[in-house]
N, C-alpha and C. Protein backbone atom coordinates (compact mmCIF):
# COMPACT_ATOMS: atom_id res chain seq x y z
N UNK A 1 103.65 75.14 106.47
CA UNK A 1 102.79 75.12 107.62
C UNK A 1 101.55 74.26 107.30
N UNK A 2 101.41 73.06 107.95
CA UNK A 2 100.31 72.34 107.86
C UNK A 2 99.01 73.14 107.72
N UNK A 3 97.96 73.01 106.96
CA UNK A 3 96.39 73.33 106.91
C UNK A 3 96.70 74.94 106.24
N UNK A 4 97.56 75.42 106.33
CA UNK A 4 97.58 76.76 105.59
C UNK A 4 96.71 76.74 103.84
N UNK A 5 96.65 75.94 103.51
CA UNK A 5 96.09 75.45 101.73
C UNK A 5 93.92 76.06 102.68
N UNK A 6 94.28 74.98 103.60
CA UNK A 6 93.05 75.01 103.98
C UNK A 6 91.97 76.69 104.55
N UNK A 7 93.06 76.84 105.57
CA UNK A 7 92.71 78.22 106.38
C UNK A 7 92.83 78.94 104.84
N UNK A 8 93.26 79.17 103.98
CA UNK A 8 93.24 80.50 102.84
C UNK A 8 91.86 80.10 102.10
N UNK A 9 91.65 79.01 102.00
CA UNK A 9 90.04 78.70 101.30
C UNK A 9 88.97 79.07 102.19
N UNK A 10 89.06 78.80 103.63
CA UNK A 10 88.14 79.20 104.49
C UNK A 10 87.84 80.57 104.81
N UNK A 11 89.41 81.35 104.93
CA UNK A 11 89.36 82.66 105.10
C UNK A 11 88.75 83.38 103.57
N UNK A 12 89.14 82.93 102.43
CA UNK A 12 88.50 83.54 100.86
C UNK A 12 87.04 83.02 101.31
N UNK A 13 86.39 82.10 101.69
CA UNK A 13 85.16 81.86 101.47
C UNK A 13 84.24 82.88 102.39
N UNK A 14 84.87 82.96 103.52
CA UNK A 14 84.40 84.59 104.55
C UNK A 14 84.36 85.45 103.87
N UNK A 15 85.49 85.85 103.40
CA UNK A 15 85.47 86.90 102.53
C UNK A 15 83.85 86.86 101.31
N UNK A 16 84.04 86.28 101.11
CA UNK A 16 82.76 85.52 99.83
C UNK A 16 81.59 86.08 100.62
N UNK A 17 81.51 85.41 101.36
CA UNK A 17 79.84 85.30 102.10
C UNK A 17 79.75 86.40 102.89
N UNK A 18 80.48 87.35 102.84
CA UNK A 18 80.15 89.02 104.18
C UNK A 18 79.96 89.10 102.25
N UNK A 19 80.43 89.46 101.60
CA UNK A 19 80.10 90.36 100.48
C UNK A 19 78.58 89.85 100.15
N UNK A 20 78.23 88.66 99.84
CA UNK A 20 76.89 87.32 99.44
C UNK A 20 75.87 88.27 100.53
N UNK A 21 76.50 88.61 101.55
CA UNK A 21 75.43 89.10 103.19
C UNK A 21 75.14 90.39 102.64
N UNK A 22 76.40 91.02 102.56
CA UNK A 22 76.12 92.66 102.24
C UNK A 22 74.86 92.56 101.10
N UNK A 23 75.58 92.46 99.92
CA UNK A 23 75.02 92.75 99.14
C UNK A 23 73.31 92.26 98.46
N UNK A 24 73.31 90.75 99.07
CA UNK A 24 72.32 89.71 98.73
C UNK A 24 72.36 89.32 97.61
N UNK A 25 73.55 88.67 97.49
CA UNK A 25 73.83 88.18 95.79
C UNK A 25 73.20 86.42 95.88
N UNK A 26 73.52 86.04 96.84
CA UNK A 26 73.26 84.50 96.29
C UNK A 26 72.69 83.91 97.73
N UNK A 27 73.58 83.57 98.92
CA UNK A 27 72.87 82.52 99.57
C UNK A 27 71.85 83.38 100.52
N UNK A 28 71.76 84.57 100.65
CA UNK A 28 71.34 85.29 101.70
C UNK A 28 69.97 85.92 100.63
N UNK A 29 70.23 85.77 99.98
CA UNK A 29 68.57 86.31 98.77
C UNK A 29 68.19 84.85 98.19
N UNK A 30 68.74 83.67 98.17
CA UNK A 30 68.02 82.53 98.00
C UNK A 30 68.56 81.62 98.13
N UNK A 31 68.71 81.16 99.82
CA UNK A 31 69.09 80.08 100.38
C UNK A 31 68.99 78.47 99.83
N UNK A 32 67.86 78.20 99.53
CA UNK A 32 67.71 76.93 99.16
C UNK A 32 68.00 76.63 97.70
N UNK A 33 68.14 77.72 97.08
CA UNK A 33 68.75 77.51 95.69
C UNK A 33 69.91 77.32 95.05
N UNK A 34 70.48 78.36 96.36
CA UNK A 34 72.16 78.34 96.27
C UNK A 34 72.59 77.46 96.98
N UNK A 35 71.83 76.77 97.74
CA UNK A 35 72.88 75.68 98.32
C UNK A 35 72.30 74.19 97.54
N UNK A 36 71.66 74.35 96.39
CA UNK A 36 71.18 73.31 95.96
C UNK A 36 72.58 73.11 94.65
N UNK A 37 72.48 75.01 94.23
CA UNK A 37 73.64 74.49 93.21
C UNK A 37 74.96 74.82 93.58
N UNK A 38 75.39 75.33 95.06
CA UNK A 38 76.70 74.62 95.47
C UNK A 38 76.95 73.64 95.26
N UNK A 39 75.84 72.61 95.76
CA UNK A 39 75.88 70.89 96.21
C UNK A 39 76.07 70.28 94.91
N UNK A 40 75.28 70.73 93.70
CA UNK A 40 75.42 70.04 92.44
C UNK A 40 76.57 70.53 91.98
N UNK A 41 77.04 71.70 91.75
CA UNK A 41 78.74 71.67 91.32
C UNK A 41 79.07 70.86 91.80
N UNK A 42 79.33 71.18 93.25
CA UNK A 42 80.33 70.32 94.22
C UNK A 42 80.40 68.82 93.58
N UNK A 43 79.44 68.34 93.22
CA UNK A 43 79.12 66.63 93.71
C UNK A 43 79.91 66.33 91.70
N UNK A 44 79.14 67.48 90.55
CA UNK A 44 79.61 67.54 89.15
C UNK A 44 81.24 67.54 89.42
N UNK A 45 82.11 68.25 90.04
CA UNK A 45 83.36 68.42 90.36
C UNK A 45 84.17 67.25 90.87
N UNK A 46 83.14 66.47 91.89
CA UNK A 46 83.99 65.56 92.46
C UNK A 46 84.14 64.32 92.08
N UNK A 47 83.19 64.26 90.90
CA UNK A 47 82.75 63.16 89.90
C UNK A 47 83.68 63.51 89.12
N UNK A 48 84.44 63.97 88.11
CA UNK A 48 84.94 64.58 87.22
C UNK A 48 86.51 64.18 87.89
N UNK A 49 87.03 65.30 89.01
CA UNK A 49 87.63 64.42 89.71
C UNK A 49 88.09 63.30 89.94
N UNK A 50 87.46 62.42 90.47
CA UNK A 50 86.94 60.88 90.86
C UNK A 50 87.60 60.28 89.27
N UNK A 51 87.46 61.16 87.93
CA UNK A 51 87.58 59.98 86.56
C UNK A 51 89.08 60.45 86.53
N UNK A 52 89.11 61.74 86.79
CA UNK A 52 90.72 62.10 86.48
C UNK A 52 91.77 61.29 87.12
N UNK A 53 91.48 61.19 89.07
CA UNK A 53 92.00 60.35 89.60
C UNK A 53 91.99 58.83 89.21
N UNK A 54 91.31 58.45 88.83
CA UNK A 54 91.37 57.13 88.16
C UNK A 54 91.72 56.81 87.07
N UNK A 55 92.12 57.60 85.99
CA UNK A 55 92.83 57.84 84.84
C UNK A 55 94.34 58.27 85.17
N UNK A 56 94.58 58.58 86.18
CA UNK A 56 95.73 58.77 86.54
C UNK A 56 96.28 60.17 86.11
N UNK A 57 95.01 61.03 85.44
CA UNK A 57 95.57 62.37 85.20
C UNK A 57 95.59 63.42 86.12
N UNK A 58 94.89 63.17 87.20
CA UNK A 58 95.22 64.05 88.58
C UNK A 58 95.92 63.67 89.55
N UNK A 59 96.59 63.80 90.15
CA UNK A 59 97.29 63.35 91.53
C UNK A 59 97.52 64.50 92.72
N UNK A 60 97.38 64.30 94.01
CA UNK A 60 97.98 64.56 94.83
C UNK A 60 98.75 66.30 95.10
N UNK A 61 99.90 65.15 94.36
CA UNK A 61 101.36 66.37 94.95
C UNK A 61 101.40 65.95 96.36
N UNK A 62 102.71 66.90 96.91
CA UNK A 62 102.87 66.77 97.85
C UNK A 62 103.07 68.58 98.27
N UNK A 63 103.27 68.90 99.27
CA UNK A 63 102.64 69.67 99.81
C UNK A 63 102.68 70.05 101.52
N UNK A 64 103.50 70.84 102.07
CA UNK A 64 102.98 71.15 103.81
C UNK A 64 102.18 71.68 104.11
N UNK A 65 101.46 72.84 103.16
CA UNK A 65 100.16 73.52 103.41
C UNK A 65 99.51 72.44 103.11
N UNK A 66 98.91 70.80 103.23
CA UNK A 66 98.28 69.90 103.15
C UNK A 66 97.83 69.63 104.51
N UNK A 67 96.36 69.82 105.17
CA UNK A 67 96.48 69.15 106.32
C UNK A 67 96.59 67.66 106.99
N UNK A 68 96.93 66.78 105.39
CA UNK A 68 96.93 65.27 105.28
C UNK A 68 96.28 64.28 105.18
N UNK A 69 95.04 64.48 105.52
CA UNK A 69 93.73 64.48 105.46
C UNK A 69 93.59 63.54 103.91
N UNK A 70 93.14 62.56 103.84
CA UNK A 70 92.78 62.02 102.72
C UNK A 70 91.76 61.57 102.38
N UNK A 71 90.56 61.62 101.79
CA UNK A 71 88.87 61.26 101.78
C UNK A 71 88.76 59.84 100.85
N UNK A 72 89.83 59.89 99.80
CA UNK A 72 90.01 58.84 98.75
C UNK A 72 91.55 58.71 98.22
N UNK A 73 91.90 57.67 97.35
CA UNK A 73 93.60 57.91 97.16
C UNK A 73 93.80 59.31 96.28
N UNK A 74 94.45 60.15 96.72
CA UNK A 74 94.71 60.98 95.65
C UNK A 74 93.67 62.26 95.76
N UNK A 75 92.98 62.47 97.02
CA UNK A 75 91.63 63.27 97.42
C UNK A 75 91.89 64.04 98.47
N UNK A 76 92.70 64.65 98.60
CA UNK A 76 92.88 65.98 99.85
C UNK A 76 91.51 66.31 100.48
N UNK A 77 90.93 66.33 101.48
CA UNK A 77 90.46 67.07 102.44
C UNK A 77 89.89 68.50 101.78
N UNK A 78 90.81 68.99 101.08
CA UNK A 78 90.99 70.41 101.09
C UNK A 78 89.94 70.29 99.66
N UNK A 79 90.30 69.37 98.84
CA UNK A 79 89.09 69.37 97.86
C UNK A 79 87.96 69.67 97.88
N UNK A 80 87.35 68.97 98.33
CA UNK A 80 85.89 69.38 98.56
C UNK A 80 85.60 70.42 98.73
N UNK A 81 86.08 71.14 99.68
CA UNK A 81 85.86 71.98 100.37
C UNK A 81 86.39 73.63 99.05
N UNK A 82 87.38 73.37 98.50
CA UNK A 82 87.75 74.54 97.38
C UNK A 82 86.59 74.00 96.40
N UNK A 83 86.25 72.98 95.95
CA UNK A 83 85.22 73.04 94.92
C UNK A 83 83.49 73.87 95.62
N UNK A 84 83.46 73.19 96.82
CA UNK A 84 82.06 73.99 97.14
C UNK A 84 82.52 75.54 97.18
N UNK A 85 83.91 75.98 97.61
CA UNK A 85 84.11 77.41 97.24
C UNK A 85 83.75 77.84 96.21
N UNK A 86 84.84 77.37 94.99
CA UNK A 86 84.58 77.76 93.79
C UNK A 86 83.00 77.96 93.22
N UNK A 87 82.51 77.00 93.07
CA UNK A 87 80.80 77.01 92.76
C UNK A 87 80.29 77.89 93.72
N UNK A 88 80.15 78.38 94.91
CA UNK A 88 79.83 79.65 95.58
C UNK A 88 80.48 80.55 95.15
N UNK A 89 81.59 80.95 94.56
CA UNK A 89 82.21 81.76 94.16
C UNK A 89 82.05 82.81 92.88
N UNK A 90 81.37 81.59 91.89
CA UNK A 90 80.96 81.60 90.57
C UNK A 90 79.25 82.00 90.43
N UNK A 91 78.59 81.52 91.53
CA UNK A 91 77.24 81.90 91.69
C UNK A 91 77.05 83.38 91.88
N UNK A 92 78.47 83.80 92.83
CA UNK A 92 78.33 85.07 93.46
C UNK A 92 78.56 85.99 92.47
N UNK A 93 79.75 85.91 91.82
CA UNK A 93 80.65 86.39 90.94
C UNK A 93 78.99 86.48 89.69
N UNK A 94 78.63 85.33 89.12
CA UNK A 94 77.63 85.35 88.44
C UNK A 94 76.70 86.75 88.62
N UNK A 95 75.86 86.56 89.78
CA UNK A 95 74.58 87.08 90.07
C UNK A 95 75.31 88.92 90.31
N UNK A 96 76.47 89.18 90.91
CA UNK A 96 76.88 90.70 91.11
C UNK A 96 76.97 91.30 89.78
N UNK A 97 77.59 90.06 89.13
CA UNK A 97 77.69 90.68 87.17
C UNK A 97 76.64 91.62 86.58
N UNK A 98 75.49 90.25 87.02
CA UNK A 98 74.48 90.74 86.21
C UNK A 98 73.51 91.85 86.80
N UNK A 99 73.72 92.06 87.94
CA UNK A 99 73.54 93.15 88.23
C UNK A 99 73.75 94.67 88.30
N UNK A 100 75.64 94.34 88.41
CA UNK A 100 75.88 95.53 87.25
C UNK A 100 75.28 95.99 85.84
N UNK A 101 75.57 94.78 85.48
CA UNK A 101 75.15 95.25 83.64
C UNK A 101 73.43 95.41 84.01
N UNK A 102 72.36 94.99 84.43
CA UNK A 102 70.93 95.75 84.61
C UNK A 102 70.98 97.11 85.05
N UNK A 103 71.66 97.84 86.17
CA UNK A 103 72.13 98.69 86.35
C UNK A 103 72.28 99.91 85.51
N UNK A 104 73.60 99.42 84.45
CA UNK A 104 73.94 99.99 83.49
C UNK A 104 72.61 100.18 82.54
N UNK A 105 72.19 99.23 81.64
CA UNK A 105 71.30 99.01 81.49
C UNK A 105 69.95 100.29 81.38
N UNK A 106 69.42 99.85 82.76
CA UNK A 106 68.52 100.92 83.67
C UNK A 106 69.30 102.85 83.26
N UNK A 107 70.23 102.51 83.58
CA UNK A 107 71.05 104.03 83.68
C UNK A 107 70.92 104.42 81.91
N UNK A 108 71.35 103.54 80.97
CA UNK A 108 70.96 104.25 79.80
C UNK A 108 69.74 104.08 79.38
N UNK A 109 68.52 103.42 79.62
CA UNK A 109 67.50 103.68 79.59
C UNK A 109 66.82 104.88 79.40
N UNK A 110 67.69 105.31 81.12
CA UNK A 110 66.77 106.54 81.51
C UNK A 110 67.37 107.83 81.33
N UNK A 111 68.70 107.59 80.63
CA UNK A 111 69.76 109.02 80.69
C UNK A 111 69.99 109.08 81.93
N UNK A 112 70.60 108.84 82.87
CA UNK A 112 71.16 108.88 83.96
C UNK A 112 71.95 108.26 84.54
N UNK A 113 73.54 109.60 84.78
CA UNK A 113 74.74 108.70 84.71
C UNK A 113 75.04 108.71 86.52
């Protein structure tokens, strides 16, 4: 099914950002920060990318969950868009961590389980 690769990154990234909302892990407790280092993954990723494709160590594939979409030779559409996931993903994943473990932390501090 065409764009299906796509709709599962979009639908995981919802998923992402109601939890980011709930909780205030990353873009909703500091907007301009987190979208500063979405943008710099993103751009570190697509550079990196960009050498692989030109080294000839990344390619393509082929693919019907592809919506066909091509940005560069060898550059799905869908790229971009899973790397700014991922790096939102990792920010989120990051910042909930460490909040557990302060938590914990706090809790043996004070004797209280």
């Amino acid at each position: 099914m065409r764009g299906l690769y796509l709709l599962a990154i979009v639908v995981s990234l919802t998923g992402i950002t109601m939890l980011d909302w709930r909780f205030r892990l990353a873009l909703f407790a500091a907007p301009a920060r987190t979208i500063a280092a979405v943008a710099i993954g993103t751009a570190f990723f697509l550079v990196w990318d960009a050498v692989g494709i030109a080294t000839g160590v990344f390619v393509k594939g082929d693919s019907p969950a592809f919506v066909g979409i091509l940005l560069a030779p060898e550059l799905p559409i869908e790229e971009p868009v899973f790397l700014a996931f991922f790096s939102y993903l990792a920010i989120v994943v990051w910042v909930a961590v460490q909040r557990m473990l302060a938590r914990r932390r706090d809790r043996a501090t004070t004797g209280t389980t």
